[in-house]
PDB file of N, CA and C in Angstrom:
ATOM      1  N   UNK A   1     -44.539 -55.349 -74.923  1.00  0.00           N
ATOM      2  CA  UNK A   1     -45.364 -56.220 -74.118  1.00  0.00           C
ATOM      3  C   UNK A   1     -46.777 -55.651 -74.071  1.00  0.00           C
ATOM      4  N   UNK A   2     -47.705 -56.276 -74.327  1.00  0.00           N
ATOM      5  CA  UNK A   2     -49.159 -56.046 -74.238  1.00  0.00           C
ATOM      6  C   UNK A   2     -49.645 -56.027 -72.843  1.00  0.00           C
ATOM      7  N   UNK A   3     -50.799 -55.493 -72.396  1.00  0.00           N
ATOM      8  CA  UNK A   3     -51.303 -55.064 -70.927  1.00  0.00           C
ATOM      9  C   UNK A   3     -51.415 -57.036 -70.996  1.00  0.00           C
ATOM     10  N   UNK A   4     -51.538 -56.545 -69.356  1.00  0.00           N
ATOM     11  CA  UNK A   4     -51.886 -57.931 -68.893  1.00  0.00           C
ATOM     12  C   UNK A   4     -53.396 -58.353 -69.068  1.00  0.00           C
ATOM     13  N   UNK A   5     -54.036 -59.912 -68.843  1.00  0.00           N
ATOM     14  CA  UNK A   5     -55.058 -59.944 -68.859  1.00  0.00           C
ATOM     15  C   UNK A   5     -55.743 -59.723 -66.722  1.00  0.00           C
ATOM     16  N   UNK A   6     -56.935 -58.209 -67.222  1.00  0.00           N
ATOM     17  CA  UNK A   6     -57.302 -57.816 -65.658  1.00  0.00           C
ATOM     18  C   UNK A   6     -57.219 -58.894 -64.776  1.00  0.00           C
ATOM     19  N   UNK A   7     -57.031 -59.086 -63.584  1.00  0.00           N
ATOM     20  CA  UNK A   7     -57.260 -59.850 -62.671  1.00  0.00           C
ATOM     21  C   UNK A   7     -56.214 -61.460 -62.530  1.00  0.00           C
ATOM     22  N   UNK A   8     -55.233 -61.171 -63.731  1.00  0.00           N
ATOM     23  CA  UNK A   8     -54.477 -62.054 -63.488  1.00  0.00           C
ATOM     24  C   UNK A   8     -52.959 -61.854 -63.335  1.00  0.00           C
ATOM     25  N   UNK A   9     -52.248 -62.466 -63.622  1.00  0.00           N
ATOM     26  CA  UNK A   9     -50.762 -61.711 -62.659  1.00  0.00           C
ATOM     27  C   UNK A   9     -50.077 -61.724 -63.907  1.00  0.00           C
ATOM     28  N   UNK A  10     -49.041 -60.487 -64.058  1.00  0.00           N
ATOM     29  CA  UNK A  10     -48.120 -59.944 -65.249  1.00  0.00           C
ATOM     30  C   UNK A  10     -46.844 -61.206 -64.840  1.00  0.00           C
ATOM     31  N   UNK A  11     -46.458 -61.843 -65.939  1.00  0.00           N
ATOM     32  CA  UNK A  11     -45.372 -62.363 -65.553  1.00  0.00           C
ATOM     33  C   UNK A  11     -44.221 -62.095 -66.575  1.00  0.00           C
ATOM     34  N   UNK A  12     -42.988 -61.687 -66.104  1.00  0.00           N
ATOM     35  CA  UNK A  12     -41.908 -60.884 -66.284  1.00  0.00           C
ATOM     36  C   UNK A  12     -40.898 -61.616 -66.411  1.00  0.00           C
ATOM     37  N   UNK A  13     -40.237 -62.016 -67.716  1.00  0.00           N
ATOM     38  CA  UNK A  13     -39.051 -63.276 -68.310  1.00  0.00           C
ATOM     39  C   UNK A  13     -37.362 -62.762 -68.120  1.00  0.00           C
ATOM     40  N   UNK A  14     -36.710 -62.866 -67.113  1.00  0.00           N
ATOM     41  CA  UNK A  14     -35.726 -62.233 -67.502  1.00  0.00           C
ATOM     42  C   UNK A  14     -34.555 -63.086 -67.036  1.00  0.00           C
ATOM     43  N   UNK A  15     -33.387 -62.548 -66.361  1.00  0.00           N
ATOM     44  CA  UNK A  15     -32.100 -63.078 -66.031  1.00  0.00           C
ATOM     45  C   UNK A  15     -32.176 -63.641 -64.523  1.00  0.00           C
ATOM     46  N   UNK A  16     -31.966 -64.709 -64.037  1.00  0.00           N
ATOM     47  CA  UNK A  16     -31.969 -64.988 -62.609  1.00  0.00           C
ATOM     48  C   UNK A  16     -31.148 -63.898 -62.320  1.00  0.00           C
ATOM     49  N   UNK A  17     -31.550 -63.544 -60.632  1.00  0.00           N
ATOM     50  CA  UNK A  17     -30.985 -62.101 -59.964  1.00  0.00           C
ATOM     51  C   UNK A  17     -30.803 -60.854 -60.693  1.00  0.00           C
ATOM     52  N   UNK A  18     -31.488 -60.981 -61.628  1.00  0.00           N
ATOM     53  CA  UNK A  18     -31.589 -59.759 -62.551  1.00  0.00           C
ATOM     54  C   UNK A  18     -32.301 -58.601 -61.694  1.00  0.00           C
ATOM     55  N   UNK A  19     -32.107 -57.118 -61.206  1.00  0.00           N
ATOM     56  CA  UNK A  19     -32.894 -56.123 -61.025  1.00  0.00           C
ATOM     57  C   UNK A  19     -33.501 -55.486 -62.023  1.00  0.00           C
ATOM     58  N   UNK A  20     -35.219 -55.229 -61.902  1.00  0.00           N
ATOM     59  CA  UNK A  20     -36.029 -54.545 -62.838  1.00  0.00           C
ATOM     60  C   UNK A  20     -36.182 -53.642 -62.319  1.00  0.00           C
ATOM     61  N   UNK A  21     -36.362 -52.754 -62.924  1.00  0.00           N
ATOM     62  CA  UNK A  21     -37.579 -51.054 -62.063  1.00  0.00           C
ATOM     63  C   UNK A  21     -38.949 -51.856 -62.899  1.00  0.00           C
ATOM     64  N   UNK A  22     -40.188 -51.370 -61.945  1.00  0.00           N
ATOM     65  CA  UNK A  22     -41.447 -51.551 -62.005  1.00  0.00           C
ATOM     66  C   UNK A  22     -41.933 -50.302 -61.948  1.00  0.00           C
ATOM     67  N   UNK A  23     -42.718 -49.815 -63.350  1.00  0.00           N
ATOM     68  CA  UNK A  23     -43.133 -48.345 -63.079  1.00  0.00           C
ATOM     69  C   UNK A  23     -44.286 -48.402 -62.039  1.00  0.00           C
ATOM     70  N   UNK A  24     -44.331 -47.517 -61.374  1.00  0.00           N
ATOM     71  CA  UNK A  24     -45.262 -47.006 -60.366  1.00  0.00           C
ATOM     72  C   UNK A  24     -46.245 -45.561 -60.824  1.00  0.00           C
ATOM     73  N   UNK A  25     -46.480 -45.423 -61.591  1.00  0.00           N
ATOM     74  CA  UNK A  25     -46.955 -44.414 -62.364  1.00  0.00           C
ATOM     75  C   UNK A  25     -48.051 -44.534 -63.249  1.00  0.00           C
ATOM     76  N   UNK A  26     -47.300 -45.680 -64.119  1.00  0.00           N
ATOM     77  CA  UNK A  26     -48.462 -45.564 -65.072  1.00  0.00           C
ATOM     78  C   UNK A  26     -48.183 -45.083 -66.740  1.00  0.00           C
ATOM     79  N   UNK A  27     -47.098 -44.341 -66.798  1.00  0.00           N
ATOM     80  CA  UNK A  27     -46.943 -43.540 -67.568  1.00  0.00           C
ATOM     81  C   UNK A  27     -45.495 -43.661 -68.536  1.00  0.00           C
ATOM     82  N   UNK A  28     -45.325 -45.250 -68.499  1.00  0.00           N
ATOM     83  CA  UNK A  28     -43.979 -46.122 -68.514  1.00  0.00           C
ATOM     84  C   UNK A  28     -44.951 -46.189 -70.665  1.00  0.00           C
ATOM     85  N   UNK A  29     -43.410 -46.293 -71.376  1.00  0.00           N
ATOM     86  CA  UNK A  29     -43.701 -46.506 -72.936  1.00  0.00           C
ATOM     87  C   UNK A  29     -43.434 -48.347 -72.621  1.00  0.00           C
ATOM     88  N   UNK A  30     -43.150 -48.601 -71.854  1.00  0.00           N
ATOM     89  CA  UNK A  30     -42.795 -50.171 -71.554  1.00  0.00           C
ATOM     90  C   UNK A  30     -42.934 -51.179 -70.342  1.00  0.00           C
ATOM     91  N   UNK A  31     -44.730 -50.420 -70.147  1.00  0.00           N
ATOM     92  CA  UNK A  31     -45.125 -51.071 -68.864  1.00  0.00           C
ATOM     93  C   UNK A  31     -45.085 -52.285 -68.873  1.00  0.00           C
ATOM     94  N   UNK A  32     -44.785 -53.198 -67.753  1.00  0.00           N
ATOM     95  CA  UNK A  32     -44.720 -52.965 -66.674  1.00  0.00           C
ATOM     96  C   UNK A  32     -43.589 -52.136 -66.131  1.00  0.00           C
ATOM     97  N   UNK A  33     -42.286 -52.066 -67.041  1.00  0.00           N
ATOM     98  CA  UNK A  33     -41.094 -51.821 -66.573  1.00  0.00           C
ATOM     99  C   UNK A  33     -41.218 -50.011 -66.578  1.00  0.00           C
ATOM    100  N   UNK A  34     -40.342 -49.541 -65.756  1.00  0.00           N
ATOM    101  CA  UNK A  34     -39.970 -47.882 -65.547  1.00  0.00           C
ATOM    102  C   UNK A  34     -38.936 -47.836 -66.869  1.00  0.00           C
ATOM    103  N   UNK A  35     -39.362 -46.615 -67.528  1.00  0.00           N
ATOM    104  CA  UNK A  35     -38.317 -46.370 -68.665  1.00  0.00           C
ATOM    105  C   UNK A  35     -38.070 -44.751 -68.169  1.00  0.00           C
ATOM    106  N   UNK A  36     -38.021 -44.646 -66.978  1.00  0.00           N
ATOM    107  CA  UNK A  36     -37.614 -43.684 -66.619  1.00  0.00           C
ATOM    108  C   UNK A  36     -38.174 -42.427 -66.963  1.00  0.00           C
ATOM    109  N   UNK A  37     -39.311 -42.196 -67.949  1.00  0.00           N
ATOM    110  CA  UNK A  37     -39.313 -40.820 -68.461  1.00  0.00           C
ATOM    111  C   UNK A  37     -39.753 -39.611 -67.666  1.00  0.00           C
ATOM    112  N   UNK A  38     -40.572 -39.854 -66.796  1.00  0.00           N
ATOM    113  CA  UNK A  38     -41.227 -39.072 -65.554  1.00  0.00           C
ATOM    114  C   UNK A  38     -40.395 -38.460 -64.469  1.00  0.00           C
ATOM    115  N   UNK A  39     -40.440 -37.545 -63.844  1.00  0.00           N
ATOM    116  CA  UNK A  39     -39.624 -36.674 -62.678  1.00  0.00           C
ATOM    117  C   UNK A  39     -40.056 -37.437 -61.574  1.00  0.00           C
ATOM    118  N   UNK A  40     -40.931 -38.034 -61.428  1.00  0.00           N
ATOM    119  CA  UNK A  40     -40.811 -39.098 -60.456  1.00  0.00           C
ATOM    120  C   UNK A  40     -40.321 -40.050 -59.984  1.00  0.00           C
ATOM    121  N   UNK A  41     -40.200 -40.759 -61.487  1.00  0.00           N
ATOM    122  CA  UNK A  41     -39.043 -41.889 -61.490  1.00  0.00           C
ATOM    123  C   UNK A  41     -37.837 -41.617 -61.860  1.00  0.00           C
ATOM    124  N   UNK A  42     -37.561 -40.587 -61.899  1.00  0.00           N
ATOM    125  CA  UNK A  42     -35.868 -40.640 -62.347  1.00  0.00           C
ATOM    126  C   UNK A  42     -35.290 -39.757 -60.998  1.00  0.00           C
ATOM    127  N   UNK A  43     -36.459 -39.443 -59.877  1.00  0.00           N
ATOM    128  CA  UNK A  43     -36.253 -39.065 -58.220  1.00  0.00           C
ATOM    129  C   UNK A  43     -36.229 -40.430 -57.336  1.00  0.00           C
ATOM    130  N   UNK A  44     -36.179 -41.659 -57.544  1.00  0.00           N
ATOM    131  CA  UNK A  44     -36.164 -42.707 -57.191  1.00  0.00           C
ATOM    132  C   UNK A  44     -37.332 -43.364 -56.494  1.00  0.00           C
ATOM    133  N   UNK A  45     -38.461 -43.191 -57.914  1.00  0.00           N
ATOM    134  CA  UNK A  45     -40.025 -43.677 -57.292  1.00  0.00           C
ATOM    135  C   UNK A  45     -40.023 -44.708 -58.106  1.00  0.00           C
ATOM    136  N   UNK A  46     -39.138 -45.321 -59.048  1.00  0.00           N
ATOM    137  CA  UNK A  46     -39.324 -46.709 -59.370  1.00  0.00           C
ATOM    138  C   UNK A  46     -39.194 -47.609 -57.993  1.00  0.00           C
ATOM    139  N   UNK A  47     -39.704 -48.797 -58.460  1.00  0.00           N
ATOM    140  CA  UNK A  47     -39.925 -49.683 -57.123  1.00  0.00           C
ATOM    141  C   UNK A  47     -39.070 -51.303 -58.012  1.00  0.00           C
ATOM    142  N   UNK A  48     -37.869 -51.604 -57.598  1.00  0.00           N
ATOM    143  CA  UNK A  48     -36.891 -52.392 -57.828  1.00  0.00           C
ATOM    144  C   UNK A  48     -37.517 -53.672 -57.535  1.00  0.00           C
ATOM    145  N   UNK A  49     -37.072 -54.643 -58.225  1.00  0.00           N
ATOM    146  CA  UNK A  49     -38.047 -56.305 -58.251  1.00  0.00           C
ATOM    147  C   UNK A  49     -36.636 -57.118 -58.370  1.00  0.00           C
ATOM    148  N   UNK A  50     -36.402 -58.156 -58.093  1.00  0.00           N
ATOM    149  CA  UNK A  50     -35.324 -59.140 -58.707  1.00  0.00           C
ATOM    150  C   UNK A  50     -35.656 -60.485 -59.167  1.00  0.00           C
ATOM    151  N   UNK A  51     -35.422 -60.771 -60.211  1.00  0.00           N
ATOM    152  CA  UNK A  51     -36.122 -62.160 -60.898  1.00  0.00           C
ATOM    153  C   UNK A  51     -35.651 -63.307 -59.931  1.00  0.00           C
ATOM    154  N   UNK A  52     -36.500 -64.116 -59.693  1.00  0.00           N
ATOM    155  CA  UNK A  52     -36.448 -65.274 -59.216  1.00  0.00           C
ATOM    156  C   UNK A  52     -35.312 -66.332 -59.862  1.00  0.00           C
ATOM    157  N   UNK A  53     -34.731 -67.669 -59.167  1.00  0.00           N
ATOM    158  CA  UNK A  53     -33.724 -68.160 -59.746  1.00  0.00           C
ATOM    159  C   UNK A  53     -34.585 -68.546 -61.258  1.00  0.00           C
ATOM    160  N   UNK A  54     -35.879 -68.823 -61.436  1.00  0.00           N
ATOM    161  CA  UNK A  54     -36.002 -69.369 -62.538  1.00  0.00           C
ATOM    162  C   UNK A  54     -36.331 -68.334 -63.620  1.00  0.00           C
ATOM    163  N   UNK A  55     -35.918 -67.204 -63.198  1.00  0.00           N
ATOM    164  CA  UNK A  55     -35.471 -66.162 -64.299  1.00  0.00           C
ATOM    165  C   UNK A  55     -37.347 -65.464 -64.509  1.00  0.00           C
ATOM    166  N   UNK A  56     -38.297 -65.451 -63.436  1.00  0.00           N
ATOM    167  CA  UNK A  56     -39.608 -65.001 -63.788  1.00  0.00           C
ATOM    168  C   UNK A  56     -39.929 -64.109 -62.100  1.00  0.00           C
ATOM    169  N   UNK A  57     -41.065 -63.316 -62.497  1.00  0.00           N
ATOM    170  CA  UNK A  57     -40.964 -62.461 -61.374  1.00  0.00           C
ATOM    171  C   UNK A  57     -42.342 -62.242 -62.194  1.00  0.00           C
ATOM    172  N   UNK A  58     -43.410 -62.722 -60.971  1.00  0.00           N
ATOM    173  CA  UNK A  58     -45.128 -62.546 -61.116  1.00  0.00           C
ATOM    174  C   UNK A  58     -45.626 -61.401 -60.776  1.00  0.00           C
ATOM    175  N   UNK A  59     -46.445 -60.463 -60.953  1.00  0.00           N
ATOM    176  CA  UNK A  59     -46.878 -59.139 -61.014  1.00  0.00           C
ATOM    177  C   UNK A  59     -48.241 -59.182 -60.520  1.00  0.00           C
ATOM    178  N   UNK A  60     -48.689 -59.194 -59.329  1.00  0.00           N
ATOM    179  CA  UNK A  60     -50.451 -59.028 -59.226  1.00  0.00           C
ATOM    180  C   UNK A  60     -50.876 -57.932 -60.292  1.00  0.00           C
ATOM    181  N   UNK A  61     -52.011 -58.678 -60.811  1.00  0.00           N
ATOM    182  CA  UNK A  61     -52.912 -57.591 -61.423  1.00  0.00           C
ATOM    183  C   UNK A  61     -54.113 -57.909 -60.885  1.00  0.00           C
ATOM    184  N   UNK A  62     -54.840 -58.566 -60.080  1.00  0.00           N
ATOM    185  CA  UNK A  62     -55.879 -58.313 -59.371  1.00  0.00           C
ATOM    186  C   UNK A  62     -56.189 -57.679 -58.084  1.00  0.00           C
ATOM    187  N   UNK A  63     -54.954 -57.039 -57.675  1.00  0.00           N
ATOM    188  CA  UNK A  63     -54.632 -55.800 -56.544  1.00  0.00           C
ATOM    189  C   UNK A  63     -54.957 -56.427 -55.173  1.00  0.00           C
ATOM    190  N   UNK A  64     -55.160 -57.858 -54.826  1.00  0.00           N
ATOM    191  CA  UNK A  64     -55.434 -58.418 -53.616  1.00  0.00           C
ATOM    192  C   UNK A  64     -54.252 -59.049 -53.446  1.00  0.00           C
ATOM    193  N   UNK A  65     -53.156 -59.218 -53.779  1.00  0.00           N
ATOM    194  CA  UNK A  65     -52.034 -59.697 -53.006  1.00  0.00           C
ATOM    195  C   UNK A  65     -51.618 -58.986 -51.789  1.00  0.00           C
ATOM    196  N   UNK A  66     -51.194 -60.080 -50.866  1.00  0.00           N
ATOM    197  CA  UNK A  66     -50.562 -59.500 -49.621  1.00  0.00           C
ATOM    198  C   UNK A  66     -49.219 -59.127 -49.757  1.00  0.00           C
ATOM    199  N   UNK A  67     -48.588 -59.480 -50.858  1.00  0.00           N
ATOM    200  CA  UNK A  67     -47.371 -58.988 -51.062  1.00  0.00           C
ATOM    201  C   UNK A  67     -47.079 -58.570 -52.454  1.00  0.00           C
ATOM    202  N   UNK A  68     -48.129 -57.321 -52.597  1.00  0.00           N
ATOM    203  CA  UNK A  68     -47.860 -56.624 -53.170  1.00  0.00           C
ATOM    204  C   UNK A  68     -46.566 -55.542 -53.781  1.00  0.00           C
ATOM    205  N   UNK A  69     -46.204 -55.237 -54.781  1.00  0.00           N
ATOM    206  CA  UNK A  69     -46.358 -56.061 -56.120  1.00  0.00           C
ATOM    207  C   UNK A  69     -46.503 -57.149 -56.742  1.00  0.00           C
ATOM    208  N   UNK A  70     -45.603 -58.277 -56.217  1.00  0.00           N
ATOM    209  CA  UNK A  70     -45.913 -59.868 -56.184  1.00  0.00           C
ATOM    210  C   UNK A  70     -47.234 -60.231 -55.880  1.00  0.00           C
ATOM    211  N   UNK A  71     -47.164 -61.147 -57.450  1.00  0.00           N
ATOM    212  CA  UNK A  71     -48.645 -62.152 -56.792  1.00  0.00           C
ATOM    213  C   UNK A  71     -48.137 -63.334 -55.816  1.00  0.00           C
ATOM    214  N   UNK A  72     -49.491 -63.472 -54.933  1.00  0.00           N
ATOM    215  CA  UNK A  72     -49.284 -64.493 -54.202  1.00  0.00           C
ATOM    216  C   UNK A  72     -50.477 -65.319 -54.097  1.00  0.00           C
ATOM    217  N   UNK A  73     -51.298 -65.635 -55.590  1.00  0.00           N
ATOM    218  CA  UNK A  73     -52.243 -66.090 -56.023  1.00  0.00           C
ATOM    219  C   UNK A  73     -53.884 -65.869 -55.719  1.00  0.00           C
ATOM    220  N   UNK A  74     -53.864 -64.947 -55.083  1.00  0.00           N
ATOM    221  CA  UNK A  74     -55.263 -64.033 -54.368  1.00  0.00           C
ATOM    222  C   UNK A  74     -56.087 -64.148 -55.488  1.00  0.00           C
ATOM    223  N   UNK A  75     -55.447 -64.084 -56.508  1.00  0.00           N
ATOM    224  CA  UNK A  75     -56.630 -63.629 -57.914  1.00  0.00           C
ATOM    225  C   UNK A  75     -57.580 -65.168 -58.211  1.00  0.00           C
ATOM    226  N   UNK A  76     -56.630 -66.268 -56.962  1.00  0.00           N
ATOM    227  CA  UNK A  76     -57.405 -67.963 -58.128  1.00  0.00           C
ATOM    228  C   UNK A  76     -58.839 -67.428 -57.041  1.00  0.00           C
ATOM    229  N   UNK A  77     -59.018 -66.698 -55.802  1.00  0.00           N
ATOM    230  CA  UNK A  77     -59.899 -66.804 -55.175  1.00  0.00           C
ATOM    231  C   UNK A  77     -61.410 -66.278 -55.841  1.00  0.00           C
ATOM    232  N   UNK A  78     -61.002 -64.842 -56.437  1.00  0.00           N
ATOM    233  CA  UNK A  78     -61.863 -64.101 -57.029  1.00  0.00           C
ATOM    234  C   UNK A  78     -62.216 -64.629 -58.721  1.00  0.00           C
ATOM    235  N   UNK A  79     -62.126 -65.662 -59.610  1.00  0.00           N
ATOM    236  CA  UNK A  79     -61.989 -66.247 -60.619  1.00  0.00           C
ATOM    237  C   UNK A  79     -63.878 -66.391 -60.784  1.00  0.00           C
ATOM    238  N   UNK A  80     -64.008 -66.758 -61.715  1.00  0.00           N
ATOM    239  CA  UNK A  80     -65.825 -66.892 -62.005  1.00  0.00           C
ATOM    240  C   UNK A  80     -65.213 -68.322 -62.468  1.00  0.00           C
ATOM    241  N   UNK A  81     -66.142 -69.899 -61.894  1.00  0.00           N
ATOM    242  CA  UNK A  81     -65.503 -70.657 -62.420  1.00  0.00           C
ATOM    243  C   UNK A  81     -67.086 -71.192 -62.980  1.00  0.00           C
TER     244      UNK A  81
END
């Protein structure tokens, strides 16, 4: 998966009720997801997500969500239109 584009939200394709780890680090070979390689995350600093029924789970990347990790569309505010 390629970085996201800045300021807009990572969106994540998977299994309804599926659990992801979300690296919290930085330092993931398969960001967004935790591949565990760090002593941090394999101490239980991944941060667990569960796909939505329609099998997608949105990712702020413009760091103004209130419910962070989840976007909750903060980014349409800050947009150059």
């Amino acid at each position: 998966m390629k970085l996201f584009e800045r300021g807009k939200p990572w969106i994540l394709q998977g299994m309804p009720g599926e659990t992801v780890s979300i690296c919290q680090c930085g330092e993931s070979a398969d960001p967004p997801r935790c591949d565990g390689s760090q002593p941090r995350c394999r101490q239980g600093g991944a941060l667990e997500q569960v796909f939505a029924a329609d099998g997608q789970l949105w990712l702020c990347g413009c760091g103004h969500s209130a419910r962070l990790p989840l976007c909750d569309g903060s980014h349409k505010a800050f947009r150059n239109t």
